[in-house]
Protein backbone atom coordinates (compact mmCIF):
# COMPACT_ATOMS: atom_id res chain seq x y z
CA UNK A 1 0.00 0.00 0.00
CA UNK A 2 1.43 2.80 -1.01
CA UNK A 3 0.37 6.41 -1.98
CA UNK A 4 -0.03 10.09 0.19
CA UNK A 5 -2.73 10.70 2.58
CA UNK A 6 -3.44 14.11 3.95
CA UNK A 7 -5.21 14.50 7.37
CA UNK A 8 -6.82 17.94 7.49
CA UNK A 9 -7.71 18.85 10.93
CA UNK A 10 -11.78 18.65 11.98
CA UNK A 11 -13.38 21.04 13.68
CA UNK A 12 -14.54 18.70 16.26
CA UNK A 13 -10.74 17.85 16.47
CA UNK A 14 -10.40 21.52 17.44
CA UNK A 15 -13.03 21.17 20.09
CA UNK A 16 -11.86 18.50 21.75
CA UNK A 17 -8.10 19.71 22.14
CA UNK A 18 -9.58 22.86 23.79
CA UNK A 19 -11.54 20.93 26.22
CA UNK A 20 -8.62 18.51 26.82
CA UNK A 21 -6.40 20.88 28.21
CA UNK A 22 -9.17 22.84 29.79
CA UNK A 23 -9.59 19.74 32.02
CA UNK A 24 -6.29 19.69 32.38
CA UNK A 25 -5.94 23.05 33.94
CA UNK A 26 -9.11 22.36 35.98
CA UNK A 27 -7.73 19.79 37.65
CA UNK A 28 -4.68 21.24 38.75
CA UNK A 29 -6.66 24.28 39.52
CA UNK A 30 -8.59 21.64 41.67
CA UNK A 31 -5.76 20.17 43.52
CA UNK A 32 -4.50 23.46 44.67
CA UNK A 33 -5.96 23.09 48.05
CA UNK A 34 -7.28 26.46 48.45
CA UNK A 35 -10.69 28.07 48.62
CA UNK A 36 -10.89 28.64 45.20
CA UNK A 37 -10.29 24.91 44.40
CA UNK A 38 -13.89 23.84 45.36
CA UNK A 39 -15.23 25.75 42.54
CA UNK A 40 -13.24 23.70 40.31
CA UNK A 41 -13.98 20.85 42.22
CA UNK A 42 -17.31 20.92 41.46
CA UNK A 43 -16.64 21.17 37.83
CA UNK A 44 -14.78 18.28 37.37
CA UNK A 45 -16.99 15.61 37.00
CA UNK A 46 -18.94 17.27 34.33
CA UNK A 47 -15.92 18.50 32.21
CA UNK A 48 -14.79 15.02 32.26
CA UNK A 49 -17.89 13.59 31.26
CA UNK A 50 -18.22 16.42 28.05
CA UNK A 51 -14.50 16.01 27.02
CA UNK A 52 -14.53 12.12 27.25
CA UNK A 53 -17.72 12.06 24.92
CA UNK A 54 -15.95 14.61 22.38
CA UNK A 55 -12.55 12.23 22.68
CA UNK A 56 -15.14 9.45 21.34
CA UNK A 57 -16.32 11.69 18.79
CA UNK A 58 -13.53 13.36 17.30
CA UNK A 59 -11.34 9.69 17.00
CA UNK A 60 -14.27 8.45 14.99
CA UNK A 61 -14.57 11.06 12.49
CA UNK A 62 -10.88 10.42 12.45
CA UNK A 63 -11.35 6.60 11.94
CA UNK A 64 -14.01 7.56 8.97
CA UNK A 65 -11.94 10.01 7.67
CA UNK A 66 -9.18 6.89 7.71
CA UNK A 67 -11.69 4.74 5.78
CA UNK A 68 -12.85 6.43 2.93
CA UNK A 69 -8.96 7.49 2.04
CA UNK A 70 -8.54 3.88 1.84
CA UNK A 71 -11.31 3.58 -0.27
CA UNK A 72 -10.26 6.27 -2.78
């Protein structure tokens, strides 16, 4: 198999980097230990749940995206 393939970047791509490290920085935010922290705290759980769902999302538009540049 041989041949070029170009991966152009998705917008849900773009999405789900953004609320990758945004969870990132929440939980460190989080683990500070201070008063602010419990705001973030409280946070967590949902973020996770949102940027878990668009990690799903994003790899199989990816894994499409994969499949029909095999087919061509």
């Amino acid at each position: 198999m041989q041949g070029h393939l170009t991966v152009r970047p998705r917008p849900v791509g773009k999405v789900t980097t953004f609320f990758q490290f945004s969870c990132i920085l929440v939980f460190l935010l989080a683990s500070m230990g201070t008063n602010v922290a419990g705001a973030f705290l409280r946070i967590t759980g949902p973020l996770s749940l949102i940027t878990a769902m668009l990690t799903v999302v994003s790899g199989a538009v990816y894994i499409l995206d994969g499949f029909r540049a095999l087919e061509e």
